[in-house]
Protein backbone atom coordinates (compact mmCIF):
# COMPACT_ATOMS: atom_id res chain seq x y z
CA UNK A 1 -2.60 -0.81 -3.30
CA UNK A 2 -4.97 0.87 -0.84
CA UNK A 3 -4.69 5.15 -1.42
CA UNK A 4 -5.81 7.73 0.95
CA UNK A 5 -6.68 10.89 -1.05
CA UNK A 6 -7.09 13.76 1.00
CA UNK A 7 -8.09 16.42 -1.12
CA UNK A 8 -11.01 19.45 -0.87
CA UNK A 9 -10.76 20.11 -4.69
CA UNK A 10 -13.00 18.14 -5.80
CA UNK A 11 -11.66 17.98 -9.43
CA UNK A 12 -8.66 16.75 -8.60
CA UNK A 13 -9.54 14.24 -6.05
CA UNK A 14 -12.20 12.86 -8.27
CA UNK A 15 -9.72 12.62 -11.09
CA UNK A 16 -6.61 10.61 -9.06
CA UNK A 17 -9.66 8.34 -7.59
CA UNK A 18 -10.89 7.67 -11.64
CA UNK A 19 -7.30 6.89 -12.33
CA UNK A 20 -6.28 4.34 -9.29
CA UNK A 21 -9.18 2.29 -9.32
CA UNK A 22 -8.33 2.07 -13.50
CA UNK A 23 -5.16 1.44 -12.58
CA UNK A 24 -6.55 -1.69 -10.49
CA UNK A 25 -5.84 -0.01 -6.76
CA UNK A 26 -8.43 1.23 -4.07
CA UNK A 27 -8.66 5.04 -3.17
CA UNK A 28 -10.27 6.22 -1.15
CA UNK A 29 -10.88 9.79 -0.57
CA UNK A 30 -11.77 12.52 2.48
CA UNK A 31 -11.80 16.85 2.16
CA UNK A 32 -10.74 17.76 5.54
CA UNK A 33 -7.85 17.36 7.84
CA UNK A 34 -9.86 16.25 10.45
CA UNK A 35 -11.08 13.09 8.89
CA UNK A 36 -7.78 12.02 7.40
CA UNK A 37 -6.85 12.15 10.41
CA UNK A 38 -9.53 9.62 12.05
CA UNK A 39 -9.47 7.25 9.23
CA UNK A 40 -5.61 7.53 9.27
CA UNK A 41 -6.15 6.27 12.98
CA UNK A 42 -8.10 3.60 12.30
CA UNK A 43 -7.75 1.99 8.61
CA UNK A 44 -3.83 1.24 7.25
CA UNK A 45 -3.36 2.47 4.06
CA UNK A 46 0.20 2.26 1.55
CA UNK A 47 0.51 5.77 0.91
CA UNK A 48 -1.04 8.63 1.71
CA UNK A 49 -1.67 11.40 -0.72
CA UNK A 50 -2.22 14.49 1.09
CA UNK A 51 -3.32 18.26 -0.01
CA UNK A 52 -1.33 21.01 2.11
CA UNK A 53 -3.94 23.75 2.34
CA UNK A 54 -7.31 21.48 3.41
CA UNK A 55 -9.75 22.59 6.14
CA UNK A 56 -9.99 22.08 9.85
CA UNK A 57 -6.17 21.04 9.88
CA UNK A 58 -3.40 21.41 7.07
CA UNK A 59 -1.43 18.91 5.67
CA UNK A 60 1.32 19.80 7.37
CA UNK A 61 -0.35 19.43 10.86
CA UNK A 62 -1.61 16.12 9.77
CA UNK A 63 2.14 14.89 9.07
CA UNK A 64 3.38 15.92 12.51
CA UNK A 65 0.17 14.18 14.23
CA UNK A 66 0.65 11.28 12.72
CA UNK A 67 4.67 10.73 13.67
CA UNK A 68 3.79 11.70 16.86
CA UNK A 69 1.66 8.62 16.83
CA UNK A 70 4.02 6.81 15.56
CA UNK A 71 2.48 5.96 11.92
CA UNK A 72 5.26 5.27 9.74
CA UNK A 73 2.37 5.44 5.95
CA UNK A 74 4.44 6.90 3.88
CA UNK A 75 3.11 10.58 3.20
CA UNK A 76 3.09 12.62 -0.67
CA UNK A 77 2.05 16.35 -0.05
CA UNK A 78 0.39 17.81 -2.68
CA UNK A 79 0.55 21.56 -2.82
CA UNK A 80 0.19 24.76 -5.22
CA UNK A 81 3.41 26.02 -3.74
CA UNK A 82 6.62 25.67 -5.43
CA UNK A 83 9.47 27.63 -3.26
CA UNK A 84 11.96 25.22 -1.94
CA UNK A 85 11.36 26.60 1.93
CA UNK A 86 8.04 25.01 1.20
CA UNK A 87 9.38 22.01 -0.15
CA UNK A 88 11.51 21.97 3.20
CA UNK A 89 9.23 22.87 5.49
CA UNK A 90 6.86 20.25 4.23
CA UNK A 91 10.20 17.35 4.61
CA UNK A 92 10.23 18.60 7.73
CA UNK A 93 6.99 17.60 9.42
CA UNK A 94 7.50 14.17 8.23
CA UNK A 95 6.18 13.82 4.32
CA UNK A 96 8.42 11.07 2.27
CA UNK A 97 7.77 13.18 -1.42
CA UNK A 98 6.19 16.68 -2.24
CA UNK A 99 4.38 16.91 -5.60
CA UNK A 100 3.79 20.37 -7.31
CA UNK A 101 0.33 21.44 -9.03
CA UNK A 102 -0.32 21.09 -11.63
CA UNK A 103 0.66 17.49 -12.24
CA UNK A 104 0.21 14.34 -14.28
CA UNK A 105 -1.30 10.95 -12.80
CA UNK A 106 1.93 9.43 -14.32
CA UNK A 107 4.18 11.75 -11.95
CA UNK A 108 1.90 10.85 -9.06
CA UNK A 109 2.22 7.14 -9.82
CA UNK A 110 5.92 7.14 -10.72
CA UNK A 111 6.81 8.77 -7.10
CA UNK A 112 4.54 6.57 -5.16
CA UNK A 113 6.47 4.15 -6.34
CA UNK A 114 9.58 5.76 -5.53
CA UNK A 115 8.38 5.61 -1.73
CA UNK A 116 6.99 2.57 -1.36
CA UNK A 117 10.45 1.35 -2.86
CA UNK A 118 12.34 3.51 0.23
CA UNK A 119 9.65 2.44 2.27
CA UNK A 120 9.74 -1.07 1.79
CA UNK A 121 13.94 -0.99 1.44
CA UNK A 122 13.54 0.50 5.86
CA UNK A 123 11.11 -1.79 7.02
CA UNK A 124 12.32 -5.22 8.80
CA UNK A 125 8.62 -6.74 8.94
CA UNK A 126 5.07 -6.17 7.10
CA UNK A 127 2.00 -5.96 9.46
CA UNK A 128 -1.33 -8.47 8.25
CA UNK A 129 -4.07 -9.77 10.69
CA UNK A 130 -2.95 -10.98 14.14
CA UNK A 131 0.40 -11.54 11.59
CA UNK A 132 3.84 -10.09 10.50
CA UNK A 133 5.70 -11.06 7.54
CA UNK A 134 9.45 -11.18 9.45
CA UNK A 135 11.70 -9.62 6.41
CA UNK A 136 14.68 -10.78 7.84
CA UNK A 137 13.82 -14.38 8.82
CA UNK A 138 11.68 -14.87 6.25
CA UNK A 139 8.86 -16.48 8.63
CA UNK A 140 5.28 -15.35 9.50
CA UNK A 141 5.02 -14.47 13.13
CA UNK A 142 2.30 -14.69 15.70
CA UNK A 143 2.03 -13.89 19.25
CA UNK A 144 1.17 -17.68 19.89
CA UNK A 145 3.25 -19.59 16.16
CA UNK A 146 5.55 -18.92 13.74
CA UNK A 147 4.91 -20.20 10.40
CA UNK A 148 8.43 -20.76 8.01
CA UNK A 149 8.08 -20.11 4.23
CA UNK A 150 9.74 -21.61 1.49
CA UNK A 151 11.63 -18.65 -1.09
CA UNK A 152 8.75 -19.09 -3.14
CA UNK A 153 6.31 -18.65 -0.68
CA UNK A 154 7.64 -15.97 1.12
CA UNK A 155 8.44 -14.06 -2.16
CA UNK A 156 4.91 -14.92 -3.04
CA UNK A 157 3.28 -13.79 0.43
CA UNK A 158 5.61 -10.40 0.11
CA UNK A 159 3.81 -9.57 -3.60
CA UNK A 160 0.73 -10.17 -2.48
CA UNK A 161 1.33 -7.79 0.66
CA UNK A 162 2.43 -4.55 -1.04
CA UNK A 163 -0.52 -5.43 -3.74
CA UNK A 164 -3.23 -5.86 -1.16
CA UNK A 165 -6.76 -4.93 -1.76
CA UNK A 166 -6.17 -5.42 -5.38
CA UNK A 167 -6.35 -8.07 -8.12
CA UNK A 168 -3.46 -9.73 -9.33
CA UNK A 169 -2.97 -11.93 -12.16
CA UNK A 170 -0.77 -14.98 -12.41
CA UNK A 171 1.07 -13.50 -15.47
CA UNK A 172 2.16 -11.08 -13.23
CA UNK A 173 2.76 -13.26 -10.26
CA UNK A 174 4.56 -15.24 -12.39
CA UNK A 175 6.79 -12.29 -13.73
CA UNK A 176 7.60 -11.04 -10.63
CA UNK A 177 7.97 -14.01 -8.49
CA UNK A 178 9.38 -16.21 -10.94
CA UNK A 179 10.56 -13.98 -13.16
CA UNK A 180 9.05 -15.98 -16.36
CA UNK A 181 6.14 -15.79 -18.60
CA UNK A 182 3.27 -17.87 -17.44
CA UNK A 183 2.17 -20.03 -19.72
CA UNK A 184 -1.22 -22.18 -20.01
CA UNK A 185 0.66 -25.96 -18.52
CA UNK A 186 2.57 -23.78 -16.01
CA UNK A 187 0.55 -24.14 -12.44
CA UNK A 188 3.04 -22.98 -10.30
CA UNK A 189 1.29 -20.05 -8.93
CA UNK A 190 -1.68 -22.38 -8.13
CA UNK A 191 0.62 -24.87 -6.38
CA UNK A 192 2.14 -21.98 -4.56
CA UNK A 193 -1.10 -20.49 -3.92
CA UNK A 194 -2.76 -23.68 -2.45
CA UNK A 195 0.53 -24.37 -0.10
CA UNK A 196 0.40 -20.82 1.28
CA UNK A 197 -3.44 -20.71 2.11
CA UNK A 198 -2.71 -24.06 3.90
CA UNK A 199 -0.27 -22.79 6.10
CA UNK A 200 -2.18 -19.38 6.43
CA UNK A 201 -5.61 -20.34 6.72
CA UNK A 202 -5.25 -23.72 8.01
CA UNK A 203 -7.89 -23.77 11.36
CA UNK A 204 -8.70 -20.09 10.80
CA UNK A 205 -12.19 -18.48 9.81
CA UNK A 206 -10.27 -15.92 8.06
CA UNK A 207 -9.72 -16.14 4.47
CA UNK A 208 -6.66 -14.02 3.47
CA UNK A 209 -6.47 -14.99 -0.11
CA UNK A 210 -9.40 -15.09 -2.51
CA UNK A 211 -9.53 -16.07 -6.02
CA UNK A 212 -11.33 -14.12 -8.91
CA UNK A 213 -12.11 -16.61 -11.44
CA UNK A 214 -11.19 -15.50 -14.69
CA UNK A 215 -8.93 -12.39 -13.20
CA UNK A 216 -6.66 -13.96 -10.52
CA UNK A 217 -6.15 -13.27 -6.65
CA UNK A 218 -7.06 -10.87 -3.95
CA UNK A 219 -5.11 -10.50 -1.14
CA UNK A 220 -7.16 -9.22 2.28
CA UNK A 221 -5.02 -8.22 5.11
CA UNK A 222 -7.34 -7.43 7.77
C-alpha cells in the first residue's frame, strides 16, 4: 500500500512512517499543503492521510482541490478538533474518514481499511500502466487490446493491485486468493504467477511483477 502522510508535526509523521513501512507498506511523507498538493498531482497513492491545520493550504482546502480535479484517493483528515461541526465540515469538502488526536496506529490502520473497503466496493475498474483492471468484465483493458483473465488470475491481479508497492508472500496469496494454507508441494501461486506475467508482460519492456527471493512478490504499477 503506497501512503501519503501529510503532516508538519514532525513526531507524529515520523511515527505513522516507522509504523507503515513495519507494517510492510510505503509512506511517504510532505509538511505543507502546497506539496501534497503537487505530489497528489502527479504520483497515485491508496490513501491519503492528511493533517487539517498544515501550512500554505489546510487540509480542508486540499480536499476541495483535489475533487475539483477530479481525484477520487480516498482522503483520512487528521485533526486536534473533536466538535462534530468539524467532523462535518471536514465530510464536507470531500474526506472519506476523520481521525481525532491523539490516536493509536491500530485506529489509523483499522479505518484505512475501512475506506479502501468503501473505496474499492464504488469503483468499476483499477488504473495500472497504459492498463485498467475492468471489475465488471473481469478483463485487462488497453487503448489498443484487451487481455481476459481466468478467476484465478483476475482474483490474483486484483490482490496484487490494492497491495502494490509492497511485498507479498505466497502464504498470503494463497490465503486470500485461494483461501487455503500454502504448503511446501503447493505451486499454485507460481503457476498463476508465471501465466499472468505472460499475458502482462508478454512483448513489453515493462516488468509489472517482480519476485523477492526468499520473501515473495512485488507488484509495480507504473
Amino acid at each position: 500500500m503506497e501512503v501519503l502522510i501529510v503532516e508538519d508535526e514532525c513526531a507524529i509523521a515520523g511515527s505513522l512512517k516507522k509504523n507503515f513501512l513495519n507494517a510492510g507498506h510505503h509512506a511517504i511523507v510532505v509538511t505543507d499543503g502546497e506539496a501534497a498538493l503537487s505530489t497528489i498531482l502527479n504520483i497515485q497513492y491508496d490513501v491519503i492521510l492528511l493533517d487539517w491545520k498544515i501550512p500554505k493550504m489546510t487540509g480542508l482546502q486540499v480536499c476541495k482541490r483535489m475533487k475539483e480535479a477530479g481525484l477520487k484517493t480516498p482522503i483520512i483528515l487528521l485533526t486536534a478538533l473533536s466538535d462534530i461541526s468539524n467532523k462535518v465540515e471536514a465530510l464536507n469538502a470531500g474526506a472519506d474518514d476523520y481521525i481525532t488526536k491523539p490516536f493509536s496506529f491500530e485506529e489509523v490502520l483499522a479505518r484505512i481499511n475501512a475506506v479502501l473497503r468503501r473505496y474499492q466496493s464504488s469503483v468499476s475498474a483499477i488504473p495500472f500502466g497504459d492498463y485498467s483492471l475492468d471489475l465488471i468484465e473481469r478483463t485487462v483493458n488497453s487503448s489498443a487490446d484487451k487481455i481476459k483473465l481466468s478467476e484465478k488470475e483476475f482474483e490474483l491481479l486484483r490482490y496484487f493491485l490494492f497491495h502494490k508497492g509492497s511485498i507479498v508472500n505466497r502464504e498470503q496469496i494463497c490465503e486470500t486468493v485461494w483461501k487455503i494454507r500454502c504448503t511446501p508441494e503447493t505451486n499454485i501461486v507460481e503457476v498463476t504467477v508465471k501465466n499472468l506475467r505472460k499475458k502482462l508482460e508478454t512483448g513489453l519492456s515493462k516488468k509489472f511483477i517482480r519476485t523477492i527471493y526468499g520473501e515473495g512478490y512485488i507488484f509495480f504499477a507504473d
